[in-house]
Protein backbone atom coordinates (compact mmCIF):
# COMPACT_ATOMS: atom_id res chain seq x y z
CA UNK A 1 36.87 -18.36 84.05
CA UNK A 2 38.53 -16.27 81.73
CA UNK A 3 41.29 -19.21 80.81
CA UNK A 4 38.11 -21.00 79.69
CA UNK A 5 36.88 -18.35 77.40
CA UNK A 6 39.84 -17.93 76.13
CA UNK A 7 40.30 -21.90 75.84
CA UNK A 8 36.98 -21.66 73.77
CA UNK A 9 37.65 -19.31 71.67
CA UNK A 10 41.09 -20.83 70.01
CA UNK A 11 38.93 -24.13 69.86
CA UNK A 12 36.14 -22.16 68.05
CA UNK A 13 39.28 -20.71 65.73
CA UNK A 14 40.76 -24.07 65.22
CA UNK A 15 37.67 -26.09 64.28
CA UNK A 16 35.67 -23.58 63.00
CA UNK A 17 37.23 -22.90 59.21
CA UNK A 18 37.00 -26.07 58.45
CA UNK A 19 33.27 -25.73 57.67
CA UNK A 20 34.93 -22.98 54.96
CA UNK A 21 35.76 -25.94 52.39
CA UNK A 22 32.15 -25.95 51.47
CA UNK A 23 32.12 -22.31 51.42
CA UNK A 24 35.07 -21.16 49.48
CA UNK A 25 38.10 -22.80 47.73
CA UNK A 26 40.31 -25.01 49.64
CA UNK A 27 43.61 -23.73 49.23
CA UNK A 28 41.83 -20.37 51.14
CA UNK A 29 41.48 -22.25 54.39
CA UNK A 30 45.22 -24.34 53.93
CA UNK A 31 46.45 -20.71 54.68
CA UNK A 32 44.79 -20.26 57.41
CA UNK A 33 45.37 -22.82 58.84
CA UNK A 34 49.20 -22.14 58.26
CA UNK A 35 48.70 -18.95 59.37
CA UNK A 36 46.69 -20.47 62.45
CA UNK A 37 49.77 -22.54 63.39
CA UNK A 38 52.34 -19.82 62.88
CA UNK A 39 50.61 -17.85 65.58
CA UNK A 40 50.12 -20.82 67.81
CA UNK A 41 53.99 -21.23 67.75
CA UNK A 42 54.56 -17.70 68.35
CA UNK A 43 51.90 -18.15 71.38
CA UNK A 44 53.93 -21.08 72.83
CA UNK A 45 57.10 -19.83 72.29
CA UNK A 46 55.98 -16.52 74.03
CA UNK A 47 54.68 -19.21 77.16
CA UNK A 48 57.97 -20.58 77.48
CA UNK A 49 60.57 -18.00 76.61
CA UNK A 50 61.77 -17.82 80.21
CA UNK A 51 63.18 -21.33 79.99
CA UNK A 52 65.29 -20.70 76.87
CA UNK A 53 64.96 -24.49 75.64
CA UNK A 54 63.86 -23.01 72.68
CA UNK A 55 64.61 -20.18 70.08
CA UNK A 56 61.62 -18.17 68.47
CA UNK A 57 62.79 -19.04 64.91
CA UNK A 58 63.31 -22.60 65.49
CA UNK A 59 59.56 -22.49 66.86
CA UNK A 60 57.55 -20.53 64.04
CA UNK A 61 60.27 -21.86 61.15
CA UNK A 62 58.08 -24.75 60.39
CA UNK A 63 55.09 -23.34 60.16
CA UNK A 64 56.70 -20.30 58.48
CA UNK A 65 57.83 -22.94 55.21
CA UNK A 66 54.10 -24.06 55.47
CA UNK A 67 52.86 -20.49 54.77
CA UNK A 68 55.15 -19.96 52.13
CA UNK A 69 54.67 -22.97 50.31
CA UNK A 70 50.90 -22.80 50.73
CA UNK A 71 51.17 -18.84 49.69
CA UNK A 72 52.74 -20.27 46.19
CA UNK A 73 49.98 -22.85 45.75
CA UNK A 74 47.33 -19.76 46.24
CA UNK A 75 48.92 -17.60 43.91
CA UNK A 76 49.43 -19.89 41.14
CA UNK A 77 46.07 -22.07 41.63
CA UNK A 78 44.04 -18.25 41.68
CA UNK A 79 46.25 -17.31 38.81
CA UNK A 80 45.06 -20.47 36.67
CA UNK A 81 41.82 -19.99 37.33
CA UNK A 82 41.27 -16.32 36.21
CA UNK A 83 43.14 -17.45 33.27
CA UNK A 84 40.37 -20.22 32.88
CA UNK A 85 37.57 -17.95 34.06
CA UNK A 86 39.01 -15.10 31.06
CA UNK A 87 39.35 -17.41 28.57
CA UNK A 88 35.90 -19.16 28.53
CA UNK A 89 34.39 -15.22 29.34
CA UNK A 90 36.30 -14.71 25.62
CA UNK A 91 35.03 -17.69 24.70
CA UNK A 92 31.63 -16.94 25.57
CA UNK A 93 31.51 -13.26 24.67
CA UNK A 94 33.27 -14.45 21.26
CA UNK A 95 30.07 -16.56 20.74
CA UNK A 96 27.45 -14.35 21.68
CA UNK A 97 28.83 -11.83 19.16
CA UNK A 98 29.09 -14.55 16.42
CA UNK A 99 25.57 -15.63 16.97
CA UNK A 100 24.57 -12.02 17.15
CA UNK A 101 26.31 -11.00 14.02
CA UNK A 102 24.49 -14.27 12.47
CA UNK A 103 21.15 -13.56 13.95
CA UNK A 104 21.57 -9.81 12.56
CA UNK A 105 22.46 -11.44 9.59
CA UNK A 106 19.90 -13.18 8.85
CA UNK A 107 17.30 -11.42 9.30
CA UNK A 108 19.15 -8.56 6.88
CA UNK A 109 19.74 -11.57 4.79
CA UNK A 110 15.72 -12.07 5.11
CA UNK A 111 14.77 -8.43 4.15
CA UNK A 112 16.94 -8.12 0.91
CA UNK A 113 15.35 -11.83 -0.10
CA UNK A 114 11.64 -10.18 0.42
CA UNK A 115 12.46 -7.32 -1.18
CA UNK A 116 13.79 -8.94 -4.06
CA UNK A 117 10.83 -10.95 -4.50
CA UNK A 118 9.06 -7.88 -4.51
CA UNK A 119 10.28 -5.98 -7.26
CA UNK A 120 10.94 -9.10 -8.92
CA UNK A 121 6.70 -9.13 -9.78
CA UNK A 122 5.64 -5.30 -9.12
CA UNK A 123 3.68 -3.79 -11.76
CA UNK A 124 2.51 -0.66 -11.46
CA UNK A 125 0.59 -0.53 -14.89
CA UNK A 126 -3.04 -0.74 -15.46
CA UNK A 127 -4.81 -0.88 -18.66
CA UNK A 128 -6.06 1.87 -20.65
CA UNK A 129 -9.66 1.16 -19.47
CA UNK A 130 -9.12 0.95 -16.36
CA UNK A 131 -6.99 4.13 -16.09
CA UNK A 132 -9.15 7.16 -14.41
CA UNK A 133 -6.83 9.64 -12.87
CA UNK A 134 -7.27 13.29 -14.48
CA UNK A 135 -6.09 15.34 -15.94
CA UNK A 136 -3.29 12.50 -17.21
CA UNK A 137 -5.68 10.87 -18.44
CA UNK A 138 -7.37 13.67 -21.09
CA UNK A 139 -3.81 15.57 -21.47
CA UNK A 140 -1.84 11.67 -22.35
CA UNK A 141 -4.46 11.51 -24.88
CA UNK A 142 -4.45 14.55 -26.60
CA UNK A 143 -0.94 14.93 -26.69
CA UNK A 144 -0.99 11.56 -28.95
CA UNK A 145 -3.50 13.57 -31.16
CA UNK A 146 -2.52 17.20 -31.01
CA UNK A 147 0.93 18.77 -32.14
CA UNK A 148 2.91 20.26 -29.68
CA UNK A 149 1.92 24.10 -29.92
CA UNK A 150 -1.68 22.73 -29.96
CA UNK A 151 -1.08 20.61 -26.87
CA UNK A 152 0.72 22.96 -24.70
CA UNK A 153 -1.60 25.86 -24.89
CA UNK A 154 -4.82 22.55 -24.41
CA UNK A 155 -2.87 21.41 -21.20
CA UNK A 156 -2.38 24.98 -19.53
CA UNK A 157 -6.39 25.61 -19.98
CA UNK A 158 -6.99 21.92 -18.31
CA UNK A 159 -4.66 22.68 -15.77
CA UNK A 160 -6.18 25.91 -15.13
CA UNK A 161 -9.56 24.45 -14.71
CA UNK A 162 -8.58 21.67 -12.85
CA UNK A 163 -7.09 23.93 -9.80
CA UNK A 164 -9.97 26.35 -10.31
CA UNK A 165 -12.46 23.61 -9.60
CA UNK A 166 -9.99 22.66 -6.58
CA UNK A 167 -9.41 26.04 -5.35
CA UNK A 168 -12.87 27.83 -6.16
CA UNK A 169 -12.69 28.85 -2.44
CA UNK A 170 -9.67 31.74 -2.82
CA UNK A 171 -10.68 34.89 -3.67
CA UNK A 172 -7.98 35.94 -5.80
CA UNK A 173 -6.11 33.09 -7.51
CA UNK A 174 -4.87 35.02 -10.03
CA UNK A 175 -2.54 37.21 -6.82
CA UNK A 176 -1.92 33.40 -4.82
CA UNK A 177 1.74 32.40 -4.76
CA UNK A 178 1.80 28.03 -6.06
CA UNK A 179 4.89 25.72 -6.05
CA UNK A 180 5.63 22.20 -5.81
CA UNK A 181 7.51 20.34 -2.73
CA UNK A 182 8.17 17.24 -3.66
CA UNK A 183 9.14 14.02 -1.23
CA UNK A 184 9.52 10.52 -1.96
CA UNK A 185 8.44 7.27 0.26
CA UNK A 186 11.14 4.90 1.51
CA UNK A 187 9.92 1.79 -0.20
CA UNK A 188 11.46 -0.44 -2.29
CA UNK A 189 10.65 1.81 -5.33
CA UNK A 190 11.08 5.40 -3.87
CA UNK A 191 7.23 6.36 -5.00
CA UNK A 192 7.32 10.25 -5.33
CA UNK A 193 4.42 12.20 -3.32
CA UNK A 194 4.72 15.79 -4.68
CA UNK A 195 2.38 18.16 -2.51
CA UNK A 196 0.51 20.95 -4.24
CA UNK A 197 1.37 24.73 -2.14
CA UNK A 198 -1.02 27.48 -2.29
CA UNK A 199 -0.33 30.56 -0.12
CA UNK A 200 -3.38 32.47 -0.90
CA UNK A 201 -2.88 36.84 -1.09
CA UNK A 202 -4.67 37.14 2.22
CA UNK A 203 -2.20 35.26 3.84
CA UNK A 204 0.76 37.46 2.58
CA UNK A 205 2.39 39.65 5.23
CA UNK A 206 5.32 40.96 6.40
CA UNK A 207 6.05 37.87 8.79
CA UNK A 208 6.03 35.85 5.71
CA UNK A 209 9.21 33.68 5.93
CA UNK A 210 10.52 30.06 5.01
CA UNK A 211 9.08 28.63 8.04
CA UNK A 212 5.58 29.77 7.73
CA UNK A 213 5.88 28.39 3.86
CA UNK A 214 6.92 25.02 4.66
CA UNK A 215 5.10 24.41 7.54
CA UNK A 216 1.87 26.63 7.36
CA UNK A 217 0.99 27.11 3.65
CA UNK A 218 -1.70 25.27 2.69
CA UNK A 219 -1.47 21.46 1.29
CA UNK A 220 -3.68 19.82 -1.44
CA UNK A 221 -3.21 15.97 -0.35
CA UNK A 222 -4.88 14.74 -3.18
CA UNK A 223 -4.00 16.80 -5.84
CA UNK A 224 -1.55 14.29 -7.56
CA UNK A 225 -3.37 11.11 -7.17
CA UNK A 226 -3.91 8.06 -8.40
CA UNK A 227 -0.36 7.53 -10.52
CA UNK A 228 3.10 7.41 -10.60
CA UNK A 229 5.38 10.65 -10.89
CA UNK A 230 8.88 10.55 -11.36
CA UNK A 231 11.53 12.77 -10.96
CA UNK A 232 14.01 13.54 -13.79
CA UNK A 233 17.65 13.01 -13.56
CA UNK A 234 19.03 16.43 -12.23
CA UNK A 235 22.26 16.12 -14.72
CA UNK A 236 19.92 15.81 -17.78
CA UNK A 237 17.05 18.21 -16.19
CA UNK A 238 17.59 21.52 -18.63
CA UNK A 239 16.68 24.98 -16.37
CA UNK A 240 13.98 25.84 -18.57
CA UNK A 241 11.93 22.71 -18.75
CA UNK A 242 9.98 20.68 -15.81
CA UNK A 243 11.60 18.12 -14.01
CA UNK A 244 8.33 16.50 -13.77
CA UNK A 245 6.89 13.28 -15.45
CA UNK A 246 3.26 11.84 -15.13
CA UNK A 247 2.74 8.30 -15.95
CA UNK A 248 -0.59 7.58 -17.42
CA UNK A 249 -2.04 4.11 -17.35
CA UNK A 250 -0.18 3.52 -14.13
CA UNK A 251 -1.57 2.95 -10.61
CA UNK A 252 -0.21 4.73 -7.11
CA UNK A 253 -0.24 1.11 -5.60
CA UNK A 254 0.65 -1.42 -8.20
CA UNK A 255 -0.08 -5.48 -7.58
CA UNK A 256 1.59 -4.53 -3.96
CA UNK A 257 -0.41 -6.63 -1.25
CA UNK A 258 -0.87 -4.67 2.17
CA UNK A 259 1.30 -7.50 3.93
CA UNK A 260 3.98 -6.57 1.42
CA UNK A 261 3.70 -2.61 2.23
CA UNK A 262 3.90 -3.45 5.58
CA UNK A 263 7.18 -5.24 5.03
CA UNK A 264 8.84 -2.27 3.41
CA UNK A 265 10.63 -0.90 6.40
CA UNK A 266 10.35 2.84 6.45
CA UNK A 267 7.54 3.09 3.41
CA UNK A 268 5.78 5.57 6.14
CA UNK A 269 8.68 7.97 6.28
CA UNK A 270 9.75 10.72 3.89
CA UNK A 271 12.87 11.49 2.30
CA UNK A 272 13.30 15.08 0.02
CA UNK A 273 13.67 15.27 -3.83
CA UNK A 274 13.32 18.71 -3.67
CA UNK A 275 11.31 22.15 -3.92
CA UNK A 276 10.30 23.19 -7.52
CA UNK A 277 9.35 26.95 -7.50
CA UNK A 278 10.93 29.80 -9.20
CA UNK A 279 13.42 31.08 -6.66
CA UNK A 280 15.13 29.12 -3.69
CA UNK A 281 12.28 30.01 -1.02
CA UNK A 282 15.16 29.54 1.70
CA UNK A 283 16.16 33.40 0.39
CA UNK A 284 13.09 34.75 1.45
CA UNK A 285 14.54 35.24 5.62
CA UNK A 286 17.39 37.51 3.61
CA UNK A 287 15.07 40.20 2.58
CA UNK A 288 14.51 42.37 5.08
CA UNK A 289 10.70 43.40 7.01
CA UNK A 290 8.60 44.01 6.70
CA UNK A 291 8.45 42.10 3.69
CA UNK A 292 5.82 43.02 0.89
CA UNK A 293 3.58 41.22 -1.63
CA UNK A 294 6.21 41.80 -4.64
CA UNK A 295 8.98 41.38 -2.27
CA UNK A 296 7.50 37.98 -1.84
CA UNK A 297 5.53 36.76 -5.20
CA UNK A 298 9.33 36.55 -6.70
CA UNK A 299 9.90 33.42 -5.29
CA UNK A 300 6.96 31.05 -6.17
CA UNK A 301 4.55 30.59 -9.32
CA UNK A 302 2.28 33.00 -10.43
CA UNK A 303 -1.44 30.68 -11.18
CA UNK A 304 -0.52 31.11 -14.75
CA UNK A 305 3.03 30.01 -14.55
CA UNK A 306 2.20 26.72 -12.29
CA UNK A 307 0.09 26.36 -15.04
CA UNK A 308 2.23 26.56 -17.87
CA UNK A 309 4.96 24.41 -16.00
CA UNK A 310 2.65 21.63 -15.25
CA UNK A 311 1.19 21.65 -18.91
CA UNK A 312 4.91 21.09 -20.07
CA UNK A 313 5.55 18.39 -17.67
CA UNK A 314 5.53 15.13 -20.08
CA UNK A 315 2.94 12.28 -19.47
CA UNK A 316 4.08 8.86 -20.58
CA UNK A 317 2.91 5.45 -20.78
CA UNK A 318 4.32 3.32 -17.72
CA UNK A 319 5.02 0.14 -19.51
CA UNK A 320 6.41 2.22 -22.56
CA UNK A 321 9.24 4.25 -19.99
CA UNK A 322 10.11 0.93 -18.25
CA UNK A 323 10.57 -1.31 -21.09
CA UNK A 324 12.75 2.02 -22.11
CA UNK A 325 14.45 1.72 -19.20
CA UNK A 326 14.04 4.97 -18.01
CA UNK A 327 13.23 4.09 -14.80
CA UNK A 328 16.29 1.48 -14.25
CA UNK A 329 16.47 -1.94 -13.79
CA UNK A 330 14.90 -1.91 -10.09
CA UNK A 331 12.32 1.15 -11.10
CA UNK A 332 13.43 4.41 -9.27
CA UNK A 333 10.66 6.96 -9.50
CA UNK A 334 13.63 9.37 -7.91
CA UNK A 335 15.86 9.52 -11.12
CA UNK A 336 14.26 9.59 -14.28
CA UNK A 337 16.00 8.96 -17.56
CA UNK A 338 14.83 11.04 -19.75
CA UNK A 339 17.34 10.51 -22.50
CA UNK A 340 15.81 6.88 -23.10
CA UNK A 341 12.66 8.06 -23.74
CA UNK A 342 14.05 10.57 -26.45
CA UNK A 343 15.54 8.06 -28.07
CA UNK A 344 12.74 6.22 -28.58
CA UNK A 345 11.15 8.92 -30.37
CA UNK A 346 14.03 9.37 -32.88
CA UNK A 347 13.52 5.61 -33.96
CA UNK A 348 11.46 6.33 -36.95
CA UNK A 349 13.72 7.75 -39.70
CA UNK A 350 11.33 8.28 -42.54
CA UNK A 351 7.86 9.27 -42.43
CA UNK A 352 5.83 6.04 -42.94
CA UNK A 353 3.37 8.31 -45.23
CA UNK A 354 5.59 10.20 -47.63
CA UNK A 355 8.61 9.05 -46.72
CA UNK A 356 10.20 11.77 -46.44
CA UNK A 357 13.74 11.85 -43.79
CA UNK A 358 13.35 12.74 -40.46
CA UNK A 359 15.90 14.06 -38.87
CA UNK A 360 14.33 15.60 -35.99
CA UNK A 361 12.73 15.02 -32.92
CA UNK A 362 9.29 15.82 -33.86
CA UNK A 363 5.81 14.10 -33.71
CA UNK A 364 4.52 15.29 -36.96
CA UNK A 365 5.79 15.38 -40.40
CA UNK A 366 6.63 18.84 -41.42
CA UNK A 367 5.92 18.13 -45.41
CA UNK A 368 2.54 15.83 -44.91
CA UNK A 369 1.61 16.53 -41.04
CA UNK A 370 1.65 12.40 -40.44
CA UNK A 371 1.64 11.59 -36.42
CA UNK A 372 5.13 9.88 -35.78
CA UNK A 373 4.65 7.43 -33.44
């Protein structure tokens, strides 16, 4: 009985891997079988040992060149085919990147065409008619008709009333702190969005600091609507003066369709021109508490200076600062050139009515009082 299990079971082991060639690759089962055969000699060798006909190496040497031979064949034929199997992986990955990089491509290739196209036929400009937004559009005008004492001390009274009628609700505006944070949209065009600040007296305490002012003061969304603003060039922004400038006979939206604003990646998300106030309002956290109203009023515009600063921000026609070039050649609202505009207004050299020399950057004639345009 057991002689035929055990009869059964070398059959099973002889027969059975050859059902492996479908399974896995051939040279895999070649060794076993050499290995198969190298045991079997051992086996009858072991049988027959007593009769010393034959010597255990002469039995398993055959077999034993088998196994080595086929041992070679399995090394080198697994060798080749990693080789094969890393190459064409190379090959492959090598591809994917390329189509990747071409596919990324593309589409970047896409987004700078669009956007192109874009700027290539924006116009922000509207005509005089059709030009609403105040104050711009009462201050533009009278500071075409009015000389520049006149204007300034016009503007700061329209300023005044337009935040009065705005703010009627504090109860002392004359004691609420005002400044200017201004952000621009990631468009193609960088449109500036400069938020009006008000922290009202009541609302000055001791836990005042430049947390609470950023993120708690209160925010006039629509207080600068309905035009461009754009921001002047920091290098040729003087301390003294506003780095300001309104555009009249502009529009907030130009000949943009809403498909279009929808293809400016990131037009929802803000980047920071900067804060315009009188102090750095970051300095408030270094004074210590509890902090009081004059520690405090320091750092932001009295109602009569935010006045005064807006009145001297200029207001310029749109088409008149681009054909300038103030704005550059792809319109930046970020970096305003002032300097082009200046020289514009030093083109006249004589006074059309009397003639006489001007050598100054003035509107009026000082001997006749003729408007230099």
């Amino acid at each position: 009985m057991i002689k035929a299990i055990k009869q059964f079971i070398g059959f099973i082991f002889f027969i059975g891997p050859i059902a492996l060639f479908w399974f896995i690759p051939w040279y895999w089962v070649i060794l076993y079988y050499n290995l198969y055969w190298t045991y079997t000699s051992y086996v009858i060798y072991e049988a027959n040992k007593d009769e010393k006909e034959l010597s255990l190496l002469y039995c398993i040497s055959l077999p034993l060149l088998f196994n080595f031979f086929g041992f070679l064949v399995v090394i080198l034929t697994e060798s080749k085919s990693k080789k094969v199997n890393e190459e064409s992986s190379a090959n492959n990955s090598s591809d994917n990147i390329k189509t990747e990089k071409s596919s990324y491509q593309k589409a970047i290739d896409l987004e700078i065409k669009k956007m192109k196209e874009r700027i290539g036929k924006v116009d922000f400009s509207v005509s005089e008619e059709e030009f609403k937004a105040e104050p711009i559009k009462t201050l533009y005008k009278l500071s075409k008709e009015l000389s520049k004492e006149e204007y300034l001390k016009k503007a700061k009274q329209i300023w005044k009333e337009y935040i009065i009628g705005r703010y009627n609700k504090f109860k002392d505006i004359d004691k609420d702190l005002f400044f200017i944070d201004v952000q621009n949209l990631r468009d193609d065009h960088y449109r500036l969005e400069p938020r009006f600040r008000v922290i009202s007296h009541d609302e000055v305490t001791s836990s005042i600091d430049s947390d609470y002012v950023y993120q708690d003061s209160y925010w006039d969304e629509d207080f600068f609507e309905g035009y461009q603003i754009a921001h002047i060039y920091e290098q040729d922004n003087k301390p003294s003066e506003p780095c300001l400038v309104f555009f009249a006979n502009s529009s907030w939206g130009g000949n943009y369709t809403e498909e279009e604003f929808d293809d400016m990646e990131g037009w929802a998300m803000y980047g920071d021109v900067g804060v315009i106030s009188n102090q750095n309002i970051l300095d408030i956290d270094d004074i210590d508490d509890p902090k009081t109203y004059e520690d405090v009023k320091k750092f932001f515009f009295s109602f009569d200076q935010i006045c005064e600063y807006l009145a001297k921000c200029p207001i310029y026609d749109y088409k008149e600062a681009l054909e300038a070039g103030a704005l550059g050649e792809d319109i930046d609202f970020r970096s305003f050139d002032i300097s082009g505009m200046e020289k514009k207004k030093t083109d006249i050299n004589f006074c059309p009515n009397c003639g006489v020399k001007i050598t100054e950057k003035i509107n009026f004639c000082g001997d006749c009082g003729q408007k230099l345009n």
